[in-house]
PDB file of N, CA and C in Angstrom:
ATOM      1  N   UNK A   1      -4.638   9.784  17.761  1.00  0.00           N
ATOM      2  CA  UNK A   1      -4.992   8.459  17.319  1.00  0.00           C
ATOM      3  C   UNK A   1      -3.945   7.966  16.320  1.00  0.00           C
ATOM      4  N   UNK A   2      -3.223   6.700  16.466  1.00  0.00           N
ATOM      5  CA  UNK A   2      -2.610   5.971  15.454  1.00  0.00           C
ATOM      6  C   UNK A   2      -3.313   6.180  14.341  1.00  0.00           C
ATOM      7  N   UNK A   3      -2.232   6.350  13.242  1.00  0.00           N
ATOM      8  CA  UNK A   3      -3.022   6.077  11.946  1.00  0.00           C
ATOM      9  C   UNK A   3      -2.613   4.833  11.566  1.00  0.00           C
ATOM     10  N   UNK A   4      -3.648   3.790  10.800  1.00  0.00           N
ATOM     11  CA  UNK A   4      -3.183   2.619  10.187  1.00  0.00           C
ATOM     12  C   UNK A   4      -2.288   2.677   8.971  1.00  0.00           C
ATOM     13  N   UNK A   5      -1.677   1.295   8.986  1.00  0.00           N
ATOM     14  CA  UNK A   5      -0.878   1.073   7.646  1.00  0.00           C
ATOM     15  C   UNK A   5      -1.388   0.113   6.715  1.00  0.00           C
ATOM     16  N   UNK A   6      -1.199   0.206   5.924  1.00  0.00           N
ATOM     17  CA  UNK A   6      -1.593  -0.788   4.397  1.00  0.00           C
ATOM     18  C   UNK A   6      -0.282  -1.230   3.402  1.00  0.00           C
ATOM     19  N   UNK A   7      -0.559  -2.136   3.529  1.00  0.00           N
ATOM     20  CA  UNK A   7       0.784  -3.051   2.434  1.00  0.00           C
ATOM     21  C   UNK A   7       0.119  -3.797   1.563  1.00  0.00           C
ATOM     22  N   UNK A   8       0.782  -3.352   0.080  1.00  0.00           N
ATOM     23  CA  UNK A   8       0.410  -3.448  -1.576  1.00  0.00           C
ATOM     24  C   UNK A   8       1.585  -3.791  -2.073  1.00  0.00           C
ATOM     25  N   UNK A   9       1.717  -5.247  -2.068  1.00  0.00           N
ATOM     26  CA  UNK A   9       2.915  -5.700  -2.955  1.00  0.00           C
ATOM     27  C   UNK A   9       2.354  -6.678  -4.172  1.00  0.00           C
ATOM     28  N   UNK A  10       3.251  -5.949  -5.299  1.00  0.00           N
ATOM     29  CA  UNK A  10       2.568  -6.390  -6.653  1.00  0.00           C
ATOM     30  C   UNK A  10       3.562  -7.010  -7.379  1.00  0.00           C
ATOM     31  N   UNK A  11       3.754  -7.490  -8.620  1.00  0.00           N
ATOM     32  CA  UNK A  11       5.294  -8.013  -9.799  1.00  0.00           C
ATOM     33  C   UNK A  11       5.431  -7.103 -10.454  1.00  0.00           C
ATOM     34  N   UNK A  12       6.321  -5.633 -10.812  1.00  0.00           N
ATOM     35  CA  UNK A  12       5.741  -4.822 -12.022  1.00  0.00           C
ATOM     36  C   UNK A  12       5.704  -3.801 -11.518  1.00  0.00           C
ATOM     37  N   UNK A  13       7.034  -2.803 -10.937  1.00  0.00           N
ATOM     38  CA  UNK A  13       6.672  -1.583 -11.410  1.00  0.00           C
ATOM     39  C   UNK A  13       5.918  -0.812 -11.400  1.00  0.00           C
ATOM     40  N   UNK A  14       5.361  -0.789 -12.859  1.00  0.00           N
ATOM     41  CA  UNK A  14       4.377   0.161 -13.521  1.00  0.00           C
ATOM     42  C   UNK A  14       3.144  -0.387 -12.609  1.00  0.00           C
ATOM     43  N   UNK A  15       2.881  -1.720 -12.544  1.00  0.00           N
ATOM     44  CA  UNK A  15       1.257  -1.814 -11.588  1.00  0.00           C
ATOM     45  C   UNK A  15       1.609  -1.164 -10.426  1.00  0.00           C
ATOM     46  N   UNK A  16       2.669  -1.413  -9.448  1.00  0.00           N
ATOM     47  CA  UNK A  16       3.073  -0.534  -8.426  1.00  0.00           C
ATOM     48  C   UNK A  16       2.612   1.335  -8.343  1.00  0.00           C
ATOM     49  N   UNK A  17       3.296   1.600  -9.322  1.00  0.00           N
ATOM     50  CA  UNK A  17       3.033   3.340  -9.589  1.00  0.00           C
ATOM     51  C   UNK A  17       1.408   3.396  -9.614  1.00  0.00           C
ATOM     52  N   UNK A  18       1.360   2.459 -10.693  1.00  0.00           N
ATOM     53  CA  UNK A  18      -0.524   2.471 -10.825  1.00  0.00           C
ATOM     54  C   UNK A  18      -1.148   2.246  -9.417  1.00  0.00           C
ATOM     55  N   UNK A  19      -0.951   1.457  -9.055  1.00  0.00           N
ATOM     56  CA  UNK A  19      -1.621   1.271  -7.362  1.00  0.00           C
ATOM     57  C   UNK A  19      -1.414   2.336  -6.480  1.00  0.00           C
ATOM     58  N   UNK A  20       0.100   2.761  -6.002  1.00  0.00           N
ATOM     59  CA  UNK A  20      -0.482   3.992  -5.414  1.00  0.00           C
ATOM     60  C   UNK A  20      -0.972   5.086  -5.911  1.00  0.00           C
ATOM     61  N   UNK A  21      -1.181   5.466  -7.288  1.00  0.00           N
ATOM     62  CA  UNK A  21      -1.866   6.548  -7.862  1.00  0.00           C
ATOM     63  C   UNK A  21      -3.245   6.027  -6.985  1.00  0.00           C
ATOM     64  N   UNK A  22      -3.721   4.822  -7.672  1.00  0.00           N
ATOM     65  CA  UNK A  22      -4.894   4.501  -7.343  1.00  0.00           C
ATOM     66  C   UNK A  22      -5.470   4.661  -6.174  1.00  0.00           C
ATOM     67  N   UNK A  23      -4.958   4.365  -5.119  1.00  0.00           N
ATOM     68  CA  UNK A  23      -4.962   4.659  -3.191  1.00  0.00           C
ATOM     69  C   UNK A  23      -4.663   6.145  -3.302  1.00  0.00           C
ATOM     70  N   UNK A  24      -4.212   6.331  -3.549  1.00  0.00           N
ATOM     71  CA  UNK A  24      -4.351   8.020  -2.995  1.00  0.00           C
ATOM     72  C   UNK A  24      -5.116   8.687  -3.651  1.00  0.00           C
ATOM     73  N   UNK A  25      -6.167   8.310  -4.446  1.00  0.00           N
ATOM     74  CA  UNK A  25      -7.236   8.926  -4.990  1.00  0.00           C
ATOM     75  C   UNK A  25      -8.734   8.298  -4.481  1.00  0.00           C
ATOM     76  N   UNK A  26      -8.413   7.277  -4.515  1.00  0.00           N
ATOM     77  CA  UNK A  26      -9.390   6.182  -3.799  1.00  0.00           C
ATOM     78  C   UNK A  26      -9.559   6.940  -2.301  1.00  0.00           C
ATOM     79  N   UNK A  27      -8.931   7.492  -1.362  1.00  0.00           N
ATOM     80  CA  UNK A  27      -8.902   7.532  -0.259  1.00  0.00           C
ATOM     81  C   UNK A  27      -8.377   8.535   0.319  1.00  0.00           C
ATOM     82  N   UNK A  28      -8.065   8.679   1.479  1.00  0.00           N
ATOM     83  CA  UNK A  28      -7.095  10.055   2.530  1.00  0.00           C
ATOM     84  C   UNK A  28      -6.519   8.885   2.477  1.00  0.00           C
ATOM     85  N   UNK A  29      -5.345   9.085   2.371  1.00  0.00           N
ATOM     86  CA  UNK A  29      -3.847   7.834   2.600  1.00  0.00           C
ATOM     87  C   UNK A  29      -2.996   8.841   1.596  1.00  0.00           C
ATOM     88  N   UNK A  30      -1.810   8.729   2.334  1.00  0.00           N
ATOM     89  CA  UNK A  30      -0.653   9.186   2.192  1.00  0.00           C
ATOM     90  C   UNK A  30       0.222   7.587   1.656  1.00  0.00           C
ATOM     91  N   UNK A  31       1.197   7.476   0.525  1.00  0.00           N
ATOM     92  CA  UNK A  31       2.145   7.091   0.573  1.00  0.00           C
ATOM     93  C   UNK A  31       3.814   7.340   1.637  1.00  0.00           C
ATOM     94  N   UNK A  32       3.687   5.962   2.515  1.00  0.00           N
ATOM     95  CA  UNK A  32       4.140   6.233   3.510  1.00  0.00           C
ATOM     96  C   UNK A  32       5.986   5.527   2.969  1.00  0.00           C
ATOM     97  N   UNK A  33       5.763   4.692   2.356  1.00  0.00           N
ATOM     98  CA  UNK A  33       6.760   4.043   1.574  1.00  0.00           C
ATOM     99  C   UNK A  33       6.737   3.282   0.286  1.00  0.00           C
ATOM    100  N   UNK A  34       7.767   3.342  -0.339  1.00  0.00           N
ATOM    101  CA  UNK A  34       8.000   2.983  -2.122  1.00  0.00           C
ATOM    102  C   UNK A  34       8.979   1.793  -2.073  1.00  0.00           C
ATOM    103  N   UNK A  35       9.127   0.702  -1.982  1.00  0.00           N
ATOM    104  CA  UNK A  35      10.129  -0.212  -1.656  1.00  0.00           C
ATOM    105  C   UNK A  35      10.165  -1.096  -3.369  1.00  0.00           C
ATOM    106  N   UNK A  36      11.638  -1.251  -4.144  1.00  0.00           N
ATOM    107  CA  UNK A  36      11.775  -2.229  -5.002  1.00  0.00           C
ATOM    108  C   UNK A  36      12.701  -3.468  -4.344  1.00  0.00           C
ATOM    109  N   UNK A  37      11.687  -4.492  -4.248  1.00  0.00           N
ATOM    110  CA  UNK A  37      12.301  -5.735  -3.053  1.00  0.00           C
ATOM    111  C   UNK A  37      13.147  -6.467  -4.573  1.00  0.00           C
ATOM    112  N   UNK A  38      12.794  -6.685  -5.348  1.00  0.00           N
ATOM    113  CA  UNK A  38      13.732  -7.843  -6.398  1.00  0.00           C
ATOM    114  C   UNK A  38      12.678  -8.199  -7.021  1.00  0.00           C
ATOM    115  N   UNK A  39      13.864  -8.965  -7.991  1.00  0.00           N
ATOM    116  CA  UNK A  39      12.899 -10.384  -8.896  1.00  0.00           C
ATOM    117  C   UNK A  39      11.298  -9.398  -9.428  1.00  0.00           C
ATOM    118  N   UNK A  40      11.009  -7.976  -9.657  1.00  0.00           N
ATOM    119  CA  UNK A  40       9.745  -7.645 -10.196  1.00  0.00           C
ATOM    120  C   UNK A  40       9.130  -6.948  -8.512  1.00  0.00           C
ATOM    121  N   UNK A  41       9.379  -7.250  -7.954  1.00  0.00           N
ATOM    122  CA  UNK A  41       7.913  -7.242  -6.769  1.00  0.00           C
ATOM    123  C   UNK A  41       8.703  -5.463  -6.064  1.00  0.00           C
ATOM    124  N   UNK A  42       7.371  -4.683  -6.202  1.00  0.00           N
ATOM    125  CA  UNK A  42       7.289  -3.708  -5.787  1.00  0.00           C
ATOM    126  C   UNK A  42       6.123  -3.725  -4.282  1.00  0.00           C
ATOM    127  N   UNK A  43       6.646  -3.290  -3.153  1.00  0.00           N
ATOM    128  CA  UNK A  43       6.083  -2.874  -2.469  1.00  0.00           C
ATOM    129  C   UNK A  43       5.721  -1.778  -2.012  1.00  0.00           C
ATOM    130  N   UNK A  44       4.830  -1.247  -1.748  1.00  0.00           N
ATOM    131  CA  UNK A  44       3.969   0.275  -1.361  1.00  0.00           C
ATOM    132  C   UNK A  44       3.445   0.410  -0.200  1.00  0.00           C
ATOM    133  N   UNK A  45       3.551   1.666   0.713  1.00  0.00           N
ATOM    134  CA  UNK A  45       3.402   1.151   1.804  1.00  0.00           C
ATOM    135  C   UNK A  45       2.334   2.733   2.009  1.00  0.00           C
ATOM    136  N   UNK A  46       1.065   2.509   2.562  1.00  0.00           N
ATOM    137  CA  UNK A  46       0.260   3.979   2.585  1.00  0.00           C
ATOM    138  C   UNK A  46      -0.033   4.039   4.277  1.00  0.00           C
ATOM    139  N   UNK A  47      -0.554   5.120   4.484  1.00  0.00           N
ATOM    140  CA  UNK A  47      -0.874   5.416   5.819  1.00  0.00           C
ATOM    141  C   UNK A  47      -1.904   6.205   5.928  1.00  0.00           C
ATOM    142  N   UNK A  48      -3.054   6.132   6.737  1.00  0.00           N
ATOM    143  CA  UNK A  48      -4.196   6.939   7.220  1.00  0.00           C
ATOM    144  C   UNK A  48      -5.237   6.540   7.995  1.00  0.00           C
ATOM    145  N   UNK A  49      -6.400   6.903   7.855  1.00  0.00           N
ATOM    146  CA  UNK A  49      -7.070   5.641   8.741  1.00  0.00           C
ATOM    147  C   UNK A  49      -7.431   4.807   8.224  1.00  0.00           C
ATOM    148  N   UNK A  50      -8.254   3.758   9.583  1.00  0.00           N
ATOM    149  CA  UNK A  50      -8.606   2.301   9.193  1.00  0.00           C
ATOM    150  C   UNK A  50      -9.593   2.382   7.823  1.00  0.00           C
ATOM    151  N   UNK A  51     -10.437   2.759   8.052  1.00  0.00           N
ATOM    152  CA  UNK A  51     -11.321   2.997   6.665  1.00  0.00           C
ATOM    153  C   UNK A  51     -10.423   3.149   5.346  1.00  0.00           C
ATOM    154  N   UNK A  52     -10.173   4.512   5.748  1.00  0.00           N
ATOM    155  CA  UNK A  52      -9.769   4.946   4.651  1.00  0.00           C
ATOM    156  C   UNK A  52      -8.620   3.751   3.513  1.00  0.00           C
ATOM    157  N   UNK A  53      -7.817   3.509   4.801  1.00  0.00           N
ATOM    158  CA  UNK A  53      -6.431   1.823   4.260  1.00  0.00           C
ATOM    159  C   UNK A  53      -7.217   0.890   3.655  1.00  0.00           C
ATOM    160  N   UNK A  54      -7.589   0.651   4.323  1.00  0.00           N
ATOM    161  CA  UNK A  54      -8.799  -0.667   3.280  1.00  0.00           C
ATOM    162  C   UNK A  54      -9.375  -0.106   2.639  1.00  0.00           C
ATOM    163  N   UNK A  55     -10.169   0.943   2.357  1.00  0.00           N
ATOM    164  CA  UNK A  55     -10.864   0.867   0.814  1.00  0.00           C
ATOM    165  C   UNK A  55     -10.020   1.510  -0.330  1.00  0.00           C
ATOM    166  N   UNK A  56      -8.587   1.722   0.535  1.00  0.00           N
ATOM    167  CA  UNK A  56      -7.539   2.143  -0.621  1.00  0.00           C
ATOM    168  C   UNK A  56      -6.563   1.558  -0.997  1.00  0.00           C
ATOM    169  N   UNK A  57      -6.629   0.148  -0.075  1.00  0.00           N
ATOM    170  CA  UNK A  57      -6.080  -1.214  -0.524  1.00  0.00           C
ATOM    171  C   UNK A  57      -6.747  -2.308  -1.792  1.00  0.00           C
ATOM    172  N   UNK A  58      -7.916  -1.952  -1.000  1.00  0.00           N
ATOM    173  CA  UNK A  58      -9.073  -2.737  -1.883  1.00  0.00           C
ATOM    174  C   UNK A  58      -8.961  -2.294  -3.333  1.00  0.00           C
ATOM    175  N   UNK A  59      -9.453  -1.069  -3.542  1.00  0.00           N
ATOM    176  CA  UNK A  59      -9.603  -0.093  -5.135  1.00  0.00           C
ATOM    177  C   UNK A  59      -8.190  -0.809  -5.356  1.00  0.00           C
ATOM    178  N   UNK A  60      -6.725  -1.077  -5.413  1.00  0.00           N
ATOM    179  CA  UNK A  60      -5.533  -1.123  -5.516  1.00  0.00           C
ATOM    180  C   UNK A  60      -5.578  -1.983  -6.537  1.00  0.00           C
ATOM    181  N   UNK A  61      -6.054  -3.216  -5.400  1.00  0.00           N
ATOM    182  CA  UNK A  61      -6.119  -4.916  -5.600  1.00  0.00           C
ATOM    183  C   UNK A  61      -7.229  -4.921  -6.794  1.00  0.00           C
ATOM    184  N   UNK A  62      -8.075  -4.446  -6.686  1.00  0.00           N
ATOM    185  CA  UNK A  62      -8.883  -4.369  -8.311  1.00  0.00           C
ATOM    186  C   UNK A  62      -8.862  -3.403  -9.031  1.00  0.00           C
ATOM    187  N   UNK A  63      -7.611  -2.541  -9.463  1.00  0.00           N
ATOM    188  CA  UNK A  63      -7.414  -2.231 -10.752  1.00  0.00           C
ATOM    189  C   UNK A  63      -5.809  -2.253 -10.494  1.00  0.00           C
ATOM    190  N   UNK A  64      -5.079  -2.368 -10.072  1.00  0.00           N
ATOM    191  CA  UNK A  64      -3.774  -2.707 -10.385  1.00  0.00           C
ATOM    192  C   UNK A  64      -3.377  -4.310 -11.020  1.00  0.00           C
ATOM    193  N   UNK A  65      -4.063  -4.669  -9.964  1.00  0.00           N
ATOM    194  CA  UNK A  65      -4.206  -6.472 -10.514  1.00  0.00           C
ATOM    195  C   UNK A  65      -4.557  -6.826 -12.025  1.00  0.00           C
ATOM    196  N   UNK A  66      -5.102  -5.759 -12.592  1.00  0.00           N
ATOM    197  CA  UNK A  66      -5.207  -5.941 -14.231  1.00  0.00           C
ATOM    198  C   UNK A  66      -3.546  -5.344 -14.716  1.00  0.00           C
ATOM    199  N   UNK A  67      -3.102  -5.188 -13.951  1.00  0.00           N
ATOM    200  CA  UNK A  67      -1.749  -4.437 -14.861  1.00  0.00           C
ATOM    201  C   UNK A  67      -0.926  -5.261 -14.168  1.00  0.00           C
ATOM    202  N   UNK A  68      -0.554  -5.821 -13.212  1.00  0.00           N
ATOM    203  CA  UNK A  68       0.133  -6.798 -12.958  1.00  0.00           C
ATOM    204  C   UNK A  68      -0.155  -8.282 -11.639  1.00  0.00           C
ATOM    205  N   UNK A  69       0.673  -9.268 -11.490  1.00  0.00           N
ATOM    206  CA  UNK A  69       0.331  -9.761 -10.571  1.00  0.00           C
ATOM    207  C   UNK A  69       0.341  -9.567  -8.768  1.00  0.00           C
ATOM    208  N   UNK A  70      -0.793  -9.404  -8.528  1.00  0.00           N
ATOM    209  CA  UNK A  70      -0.696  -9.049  -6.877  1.00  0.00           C
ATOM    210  C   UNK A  70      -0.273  -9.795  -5.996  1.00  0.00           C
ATOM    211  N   UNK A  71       0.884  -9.648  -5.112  1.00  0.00           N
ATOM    212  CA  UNK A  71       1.549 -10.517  -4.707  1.00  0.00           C
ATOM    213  C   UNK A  71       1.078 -10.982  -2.859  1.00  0.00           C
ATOM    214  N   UNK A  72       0.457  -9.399  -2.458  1.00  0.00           N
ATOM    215  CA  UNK A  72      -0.091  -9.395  -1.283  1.00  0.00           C
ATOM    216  C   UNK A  72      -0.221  -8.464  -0.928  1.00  0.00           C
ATOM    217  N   UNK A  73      -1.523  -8.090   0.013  1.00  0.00           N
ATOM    218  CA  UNK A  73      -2.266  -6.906   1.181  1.00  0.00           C
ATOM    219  C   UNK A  73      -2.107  -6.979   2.231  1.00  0.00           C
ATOM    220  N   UNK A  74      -2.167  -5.928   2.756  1.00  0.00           N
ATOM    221  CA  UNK A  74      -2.484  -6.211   4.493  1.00  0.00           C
ATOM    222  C   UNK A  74      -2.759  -4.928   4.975  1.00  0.00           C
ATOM    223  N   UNK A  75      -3.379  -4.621   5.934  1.00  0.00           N
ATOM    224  CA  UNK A  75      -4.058  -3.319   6.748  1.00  0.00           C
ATOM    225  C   UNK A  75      -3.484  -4.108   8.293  1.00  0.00           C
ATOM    226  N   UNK A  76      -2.734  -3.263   8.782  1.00  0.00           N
ATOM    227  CA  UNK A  76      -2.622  -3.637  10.249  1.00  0.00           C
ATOM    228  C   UNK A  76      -3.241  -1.565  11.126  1.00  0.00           C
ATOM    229  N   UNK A  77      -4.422  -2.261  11.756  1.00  0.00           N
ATOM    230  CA  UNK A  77      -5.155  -1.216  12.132  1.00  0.00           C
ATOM    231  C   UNK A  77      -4.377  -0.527  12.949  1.00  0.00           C
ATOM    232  N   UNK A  78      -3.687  -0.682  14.116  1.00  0.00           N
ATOM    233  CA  UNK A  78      -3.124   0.180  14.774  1.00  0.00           C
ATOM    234  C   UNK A  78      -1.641  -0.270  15.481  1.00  0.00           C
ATOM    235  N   UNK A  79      -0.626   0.127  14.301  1.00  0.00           N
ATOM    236  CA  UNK A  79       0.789  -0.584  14.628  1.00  0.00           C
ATOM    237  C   UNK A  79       0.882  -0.014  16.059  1.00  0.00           C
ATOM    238  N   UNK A  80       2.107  -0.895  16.660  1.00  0.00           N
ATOM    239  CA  UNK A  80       2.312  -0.459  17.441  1.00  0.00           C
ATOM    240  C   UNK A  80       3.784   0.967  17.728  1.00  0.00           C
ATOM    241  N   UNK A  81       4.175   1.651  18.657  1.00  0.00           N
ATOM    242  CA  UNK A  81       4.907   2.684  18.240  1.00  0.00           C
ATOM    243  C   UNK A  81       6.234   2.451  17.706  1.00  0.00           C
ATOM    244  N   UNK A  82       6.821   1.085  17.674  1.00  0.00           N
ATOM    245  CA  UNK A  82       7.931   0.917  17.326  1.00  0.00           C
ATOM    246  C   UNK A  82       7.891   0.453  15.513  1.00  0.00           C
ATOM    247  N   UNK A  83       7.154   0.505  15.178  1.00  0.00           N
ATOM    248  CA  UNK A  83       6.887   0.135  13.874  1.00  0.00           C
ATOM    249  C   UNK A  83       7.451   1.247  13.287  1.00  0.00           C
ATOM    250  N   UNK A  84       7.516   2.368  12.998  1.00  0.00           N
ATOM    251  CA  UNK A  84       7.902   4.028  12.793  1.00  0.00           C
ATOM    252  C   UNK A  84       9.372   3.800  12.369  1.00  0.00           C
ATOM    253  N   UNK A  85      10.443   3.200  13.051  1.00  0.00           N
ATOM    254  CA  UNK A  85      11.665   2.998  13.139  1.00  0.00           C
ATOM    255  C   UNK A  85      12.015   1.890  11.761  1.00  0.00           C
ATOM    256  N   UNK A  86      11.186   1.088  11.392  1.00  0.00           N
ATOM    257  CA  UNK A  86      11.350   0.915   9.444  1.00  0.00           C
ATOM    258  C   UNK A  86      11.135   1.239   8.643  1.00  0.00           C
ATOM    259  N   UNK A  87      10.593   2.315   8.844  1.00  0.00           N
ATOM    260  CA  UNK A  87      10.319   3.311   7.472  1.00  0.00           C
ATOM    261  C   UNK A  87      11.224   4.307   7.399  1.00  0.00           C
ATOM    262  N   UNK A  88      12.112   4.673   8.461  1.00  0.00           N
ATOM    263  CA  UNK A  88      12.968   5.900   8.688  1.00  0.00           C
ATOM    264  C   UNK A  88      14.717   5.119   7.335  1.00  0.00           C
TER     265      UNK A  88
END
């Protein structure tokens, strides 16, 4: 079975680190990627299942969001196989 992905982009670093601490305790999700895009905005990228991505997106978005601004989420339930080839 595909595992889903989850995308957590925040302003800040430190809320970044804080968020995936937060998801990988919140949940089975693996940090699948650590991305610093510019201008502040950290993106995080986790992997596991559908459940598990969303309620370890969710927990993210309400307690990282106190440490910085959340810039955007997303859970895409079951990428397709070529998706694999941007994270490499």
């Amino acid at each position: 079975m595909k595992k889903a992905l989850g995308f957590f982009e925040v302003r800040s670093l430190v809320a970044a680190i804080y968020a995936a601490d937060v998801m990988v305790k919140a949940a089975n999700v693996v940090v699948k990627d650590f991305n610093i895009v510019g201008s502040g905005v950290v993106a995080v990228i986790i992997e596991g299942d559908v459940a598990a991505v969303k309620a370890a997106v969710e927990a993210a978005r309400e307690e990282a969001g106190r440490k910085g601004q959340v810039i955007g989420i997303n859970v895409i339930p079951r990428p397709e196989e070529g998706m694999d080839m941007l994270f490499n």
